[in-house]
Protein backbone atom coordinates (compact mmCIF):
# COMPACT_ATOMS: atom_id res chain seq x y z
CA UNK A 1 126.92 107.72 74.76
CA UNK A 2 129.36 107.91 77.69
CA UNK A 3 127.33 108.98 81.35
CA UNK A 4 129.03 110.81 83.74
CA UNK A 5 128.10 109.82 87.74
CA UNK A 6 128.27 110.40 90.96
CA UNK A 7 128.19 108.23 93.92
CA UNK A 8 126.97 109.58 97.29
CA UNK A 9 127.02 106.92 100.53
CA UNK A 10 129.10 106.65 103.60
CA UNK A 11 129.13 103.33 103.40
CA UNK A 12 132.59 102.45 101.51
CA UNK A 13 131.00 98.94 100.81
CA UNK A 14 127.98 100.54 99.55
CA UNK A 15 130.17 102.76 96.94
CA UNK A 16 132.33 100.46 95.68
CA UNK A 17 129.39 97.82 94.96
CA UNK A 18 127.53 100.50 93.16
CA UNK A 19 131.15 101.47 91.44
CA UNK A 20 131.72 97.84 90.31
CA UNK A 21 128.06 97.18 88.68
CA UNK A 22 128.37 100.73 86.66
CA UNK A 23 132.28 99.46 85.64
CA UNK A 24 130.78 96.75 84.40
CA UNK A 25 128.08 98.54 81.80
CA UNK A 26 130.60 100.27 79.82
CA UNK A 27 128.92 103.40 79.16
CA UNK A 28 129.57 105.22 82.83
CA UNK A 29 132.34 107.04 83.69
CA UNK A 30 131.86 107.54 87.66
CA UNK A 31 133.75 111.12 88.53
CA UNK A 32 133.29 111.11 91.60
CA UNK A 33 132.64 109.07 95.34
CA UNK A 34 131.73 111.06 97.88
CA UNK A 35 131.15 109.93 101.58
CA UNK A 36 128.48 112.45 103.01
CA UNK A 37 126.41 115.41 101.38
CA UNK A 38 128.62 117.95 101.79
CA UNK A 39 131.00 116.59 99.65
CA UNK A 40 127.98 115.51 97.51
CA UNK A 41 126.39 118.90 97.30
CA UNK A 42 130.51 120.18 95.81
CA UNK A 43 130.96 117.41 93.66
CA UNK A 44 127.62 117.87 91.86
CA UNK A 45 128.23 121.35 91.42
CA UNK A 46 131.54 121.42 90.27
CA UNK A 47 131.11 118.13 88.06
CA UNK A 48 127.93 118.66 86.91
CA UNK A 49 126.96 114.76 85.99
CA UNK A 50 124.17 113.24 84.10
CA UNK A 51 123.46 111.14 87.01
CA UNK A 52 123.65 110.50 90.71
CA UNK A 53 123.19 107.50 92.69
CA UNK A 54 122.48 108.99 96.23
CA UNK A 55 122.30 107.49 99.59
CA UNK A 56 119.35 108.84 101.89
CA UNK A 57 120.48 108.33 105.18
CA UNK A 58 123.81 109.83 105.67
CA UNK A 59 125.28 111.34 109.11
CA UNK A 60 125.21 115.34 108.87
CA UNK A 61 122.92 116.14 105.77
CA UNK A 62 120.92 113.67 104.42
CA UNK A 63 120.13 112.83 100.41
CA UNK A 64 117.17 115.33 100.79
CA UNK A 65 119.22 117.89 102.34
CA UNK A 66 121.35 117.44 98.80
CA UNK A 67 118.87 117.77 96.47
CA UNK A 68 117.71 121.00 98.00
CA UNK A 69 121.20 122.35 97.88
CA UNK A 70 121.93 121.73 94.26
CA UNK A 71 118.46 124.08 93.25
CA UNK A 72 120.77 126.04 91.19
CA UNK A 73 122.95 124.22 89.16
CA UNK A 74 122.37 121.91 86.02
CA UNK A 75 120.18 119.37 87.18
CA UNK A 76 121.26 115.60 87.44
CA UNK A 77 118.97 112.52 87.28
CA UNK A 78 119.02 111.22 90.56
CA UNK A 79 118.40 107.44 91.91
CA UNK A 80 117.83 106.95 95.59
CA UNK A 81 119.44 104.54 97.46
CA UNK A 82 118.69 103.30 100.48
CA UNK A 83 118.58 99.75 103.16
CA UNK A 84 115.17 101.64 104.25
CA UNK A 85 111.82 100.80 102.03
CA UNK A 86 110.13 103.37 104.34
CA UNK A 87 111.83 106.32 102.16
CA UNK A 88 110.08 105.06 98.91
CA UNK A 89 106.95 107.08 98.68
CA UNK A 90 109.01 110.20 99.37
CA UNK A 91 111.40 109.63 97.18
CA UNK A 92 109.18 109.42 93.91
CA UNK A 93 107.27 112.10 95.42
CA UNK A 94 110.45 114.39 94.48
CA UNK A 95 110.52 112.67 91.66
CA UNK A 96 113.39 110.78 91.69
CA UNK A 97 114.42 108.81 88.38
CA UNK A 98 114.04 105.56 90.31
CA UNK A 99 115.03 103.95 94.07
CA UNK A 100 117.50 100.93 94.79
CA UNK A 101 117.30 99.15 97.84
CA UNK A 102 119.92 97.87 99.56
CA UNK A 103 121.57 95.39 98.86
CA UNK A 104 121.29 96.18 95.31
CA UNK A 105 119.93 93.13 93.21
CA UNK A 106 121.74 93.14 89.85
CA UNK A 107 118.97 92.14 87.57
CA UNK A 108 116.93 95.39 88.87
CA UNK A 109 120.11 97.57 88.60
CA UNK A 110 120.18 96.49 85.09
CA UNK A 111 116.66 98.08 84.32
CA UNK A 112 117.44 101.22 86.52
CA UNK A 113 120.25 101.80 84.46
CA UNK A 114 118.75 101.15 81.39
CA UNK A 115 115.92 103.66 82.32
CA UNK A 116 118.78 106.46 83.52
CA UNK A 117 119.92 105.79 79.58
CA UNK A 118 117.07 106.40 77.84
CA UNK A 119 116.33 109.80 80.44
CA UNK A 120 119.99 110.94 79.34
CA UNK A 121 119.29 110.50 76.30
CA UNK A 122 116.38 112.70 75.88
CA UNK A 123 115.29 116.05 76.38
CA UNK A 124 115.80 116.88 80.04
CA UNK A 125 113.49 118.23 82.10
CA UNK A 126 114.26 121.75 83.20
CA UNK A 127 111.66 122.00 86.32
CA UNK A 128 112.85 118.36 87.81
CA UNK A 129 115.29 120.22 90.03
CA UNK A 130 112.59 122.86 90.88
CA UNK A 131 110.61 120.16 91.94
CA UNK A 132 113.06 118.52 93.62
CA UNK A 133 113.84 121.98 96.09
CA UNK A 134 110.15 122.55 96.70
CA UNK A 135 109.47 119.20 97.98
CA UNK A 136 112.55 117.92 99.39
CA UNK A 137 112.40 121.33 101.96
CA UNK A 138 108.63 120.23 102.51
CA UNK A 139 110.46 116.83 103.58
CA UNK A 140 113.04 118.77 105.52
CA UNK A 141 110.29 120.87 107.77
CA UNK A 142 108.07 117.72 108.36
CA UNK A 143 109.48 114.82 107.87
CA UNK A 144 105.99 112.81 108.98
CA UNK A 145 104.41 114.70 106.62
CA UNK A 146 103.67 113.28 103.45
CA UNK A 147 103.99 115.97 100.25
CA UNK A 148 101.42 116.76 97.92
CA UNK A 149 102.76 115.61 94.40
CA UNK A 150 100.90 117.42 91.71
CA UNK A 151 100.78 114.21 89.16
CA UNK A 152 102.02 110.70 89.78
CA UNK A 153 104.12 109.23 87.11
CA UNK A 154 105.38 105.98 89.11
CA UNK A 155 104.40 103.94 92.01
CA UNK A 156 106.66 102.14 93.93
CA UNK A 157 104.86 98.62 94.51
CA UNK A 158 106.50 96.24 97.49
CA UNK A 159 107.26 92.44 96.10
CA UNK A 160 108.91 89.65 97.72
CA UNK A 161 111.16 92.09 99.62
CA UNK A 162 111.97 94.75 96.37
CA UNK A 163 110.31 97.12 95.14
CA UNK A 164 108.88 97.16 92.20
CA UNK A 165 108.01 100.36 90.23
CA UNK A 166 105.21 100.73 88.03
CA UNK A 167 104.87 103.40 85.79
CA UNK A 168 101.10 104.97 85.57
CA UNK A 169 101.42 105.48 81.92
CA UNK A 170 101.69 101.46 81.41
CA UNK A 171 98.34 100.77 83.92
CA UNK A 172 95.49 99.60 81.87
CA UNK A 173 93.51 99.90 84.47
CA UNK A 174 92.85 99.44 88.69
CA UNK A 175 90.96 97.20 90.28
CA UNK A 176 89.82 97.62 94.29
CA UNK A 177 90.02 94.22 95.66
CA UNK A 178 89.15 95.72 100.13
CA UNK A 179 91.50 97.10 101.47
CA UNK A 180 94.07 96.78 98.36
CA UNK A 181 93.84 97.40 94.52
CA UNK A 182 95.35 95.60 91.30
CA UNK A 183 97.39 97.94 89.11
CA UNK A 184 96.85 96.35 85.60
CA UNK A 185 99.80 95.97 83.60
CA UNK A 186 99.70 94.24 80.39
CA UNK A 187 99.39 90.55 80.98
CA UNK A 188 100.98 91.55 84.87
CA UNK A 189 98.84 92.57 87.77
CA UNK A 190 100.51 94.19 90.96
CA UNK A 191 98.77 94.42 94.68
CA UNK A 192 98.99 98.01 95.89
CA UNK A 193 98.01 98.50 100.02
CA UNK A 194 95.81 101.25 98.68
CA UNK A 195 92.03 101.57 98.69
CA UNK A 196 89.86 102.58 95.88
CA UNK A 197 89.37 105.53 96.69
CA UNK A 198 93.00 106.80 97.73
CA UNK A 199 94.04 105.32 94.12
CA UNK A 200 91.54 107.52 92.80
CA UNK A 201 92.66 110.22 94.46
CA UNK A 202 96.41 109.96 93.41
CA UNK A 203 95.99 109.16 89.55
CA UNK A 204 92.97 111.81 89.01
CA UNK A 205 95.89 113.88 86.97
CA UNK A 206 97.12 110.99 85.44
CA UNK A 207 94.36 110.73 83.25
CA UNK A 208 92.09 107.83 84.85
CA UNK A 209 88.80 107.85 85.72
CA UNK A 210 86.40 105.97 87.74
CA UNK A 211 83.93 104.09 86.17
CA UNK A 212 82.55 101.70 88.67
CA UNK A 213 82.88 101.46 92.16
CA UNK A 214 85.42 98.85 92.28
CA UNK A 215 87.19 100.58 88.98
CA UNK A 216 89.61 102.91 87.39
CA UNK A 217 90.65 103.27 83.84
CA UNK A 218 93.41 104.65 82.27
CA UNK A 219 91.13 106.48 79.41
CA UNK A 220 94.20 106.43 77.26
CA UNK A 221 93.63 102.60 77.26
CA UNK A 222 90.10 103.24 76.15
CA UNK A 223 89.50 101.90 72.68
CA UNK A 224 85.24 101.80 72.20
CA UNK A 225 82.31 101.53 74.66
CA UNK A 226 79.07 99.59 73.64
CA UNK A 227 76.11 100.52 75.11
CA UNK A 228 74.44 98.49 77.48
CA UNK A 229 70.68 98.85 79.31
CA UNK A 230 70.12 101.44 81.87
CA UNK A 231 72.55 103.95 80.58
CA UNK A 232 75.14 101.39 81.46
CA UNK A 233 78.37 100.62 79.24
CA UNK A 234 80.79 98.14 78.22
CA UNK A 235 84.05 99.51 78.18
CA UNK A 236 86.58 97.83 75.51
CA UNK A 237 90.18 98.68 76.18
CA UNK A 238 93.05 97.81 73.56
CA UNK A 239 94.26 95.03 75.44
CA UNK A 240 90.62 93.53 74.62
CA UNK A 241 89.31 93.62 78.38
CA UNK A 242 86.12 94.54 79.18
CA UNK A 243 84.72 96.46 81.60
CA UNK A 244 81.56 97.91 83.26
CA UNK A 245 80.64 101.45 82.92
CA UNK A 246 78.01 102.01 85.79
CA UNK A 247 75.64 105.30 85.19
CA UNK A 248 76.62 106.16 88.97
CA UNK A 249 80.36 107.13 87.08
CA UNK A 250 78.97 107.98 83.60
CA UNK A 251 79.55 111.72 84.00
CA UNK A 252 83.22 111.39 85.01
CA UNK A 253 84.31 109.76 81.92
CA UNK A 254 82.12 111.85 79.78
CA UNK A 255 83.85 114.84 81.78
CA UNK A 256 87.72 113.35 80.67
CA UNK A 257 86.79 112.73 77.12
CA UNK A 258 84.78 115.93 76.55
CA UNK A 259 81.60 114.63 74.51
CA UNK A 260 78.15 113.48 75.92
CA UNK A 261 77.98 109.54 75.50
């Protein structure tokens, strides 16, 4: 299936890199370059494209300023791009399909694209661009302000330089290790500057629950608990790990799974 996208960046460089990795997938037919957001905030409109790889930092109106102006036409999937890592958090809090930093490494274009695919190719989401207006003129009003997102679907993880994003659904489970945690990922573990507690806080929604002071679990990952001593559990997930259930956190999980253990 053929893509249709947009490229937003007033970098000429910029474009024509981003131009010359989707020539070479084959399935993207780019419509349009455009070198600030007015001309972004037209060309969307008028072209209507699956897709949109969009700068952030552009002179006049920025890649927020765009995505608040396009509230009322068909909405594209849009992937952030960006030589500033300090626009990640805000730009999967609007709920961007992913984030590219600059310069673009080809292996992780590769798996953006591949995820822009598979989002194309299913059923779109009709409140994405509702989203997007809310919280991109929250962004807009006060810009130190970090927005409230209602449920976290991906975190955006710093490694070696890139960043990495993890999707919540694939956790297993989190692990506080001081002033950091370990998002469990399969046979993969990634460091998070997060405590605890703040992870606790942001993936509440998402379906995971404390269960010990030092851990979450994605209850979805939950395959049996075996009673222990002291109203105490072992928790079994489907990976085969083990965990400990401490009665301090017994309620919350009985809470999520809505039967008394």
């Amino acid at each position: 299936m053929m893509m249709r996208a947009i490229i937003v960046d007033d970098e000429d460089l910029a474009r024509r890199g981003i131009r010359a990795l989707l020539e070479r997938a084959g399935d993207v037919e780019v419509v349009s370059e455009c070198r600030n957001g007015r001309e972004a905030i037209e060309a969307i409109s008028a072209s209507e494209p699956e897709l949109v790889y969009l700068d952030i930092q552009m002179p006049g109106k920025t890649g927020f300023d765009v995505i608040d102006a396009i509230r009322e036409t068909k909405c594209p999937y849009i992937v952030f791009v960006t030589a500033f890592d300090k626009f990640a958090v805000q730009a999967f809090e609007i709920h961007a399909l992913d984030y590219l930093l600059k310069p673009i490494n080809q292996e992780r274009f590769n798996d953006s694209l591949a995820r822009a695919r598979a989002a194309v190719a299913g059923e779109r989401d009709g409140s994405m661009i509702r989203r997007f207006a809310q919280l991109a003129a929250e962004l807009r009003e006060s810009p130190d302000r970090q927005p409230a997102s209602p449920i976290a679907d991906r975190i955006p993880v710093k490694v070696q330089g890139r960043v990495m994003i993890v999707h919540v659904a694939d956790i297993n489970w989190v692990e506080a290790d001081h002033d950091y945690v370990s998002l469990h990922v399969g046979t993969k573990s990634w460091l998070l500057r997060e405590t605890i507690a703040a992870a606790e806080t942001r993936l509440a929604l998402s379906g995971f629950v404390r269960i010990h002071r030092s851990a979450l679990v994605n209850v979805e990952r939950v395959r049996e608990l075996r009673p222990l001593s002291k109203g105490e559990f072992t928790v079994v997930l489907l990976d085969g790990t083990e965990l400990k259930l401490s009665r301090n956190y017994r309620s919350a999980l009985e809470r999520l799974l809505g039967t008394n253990l």
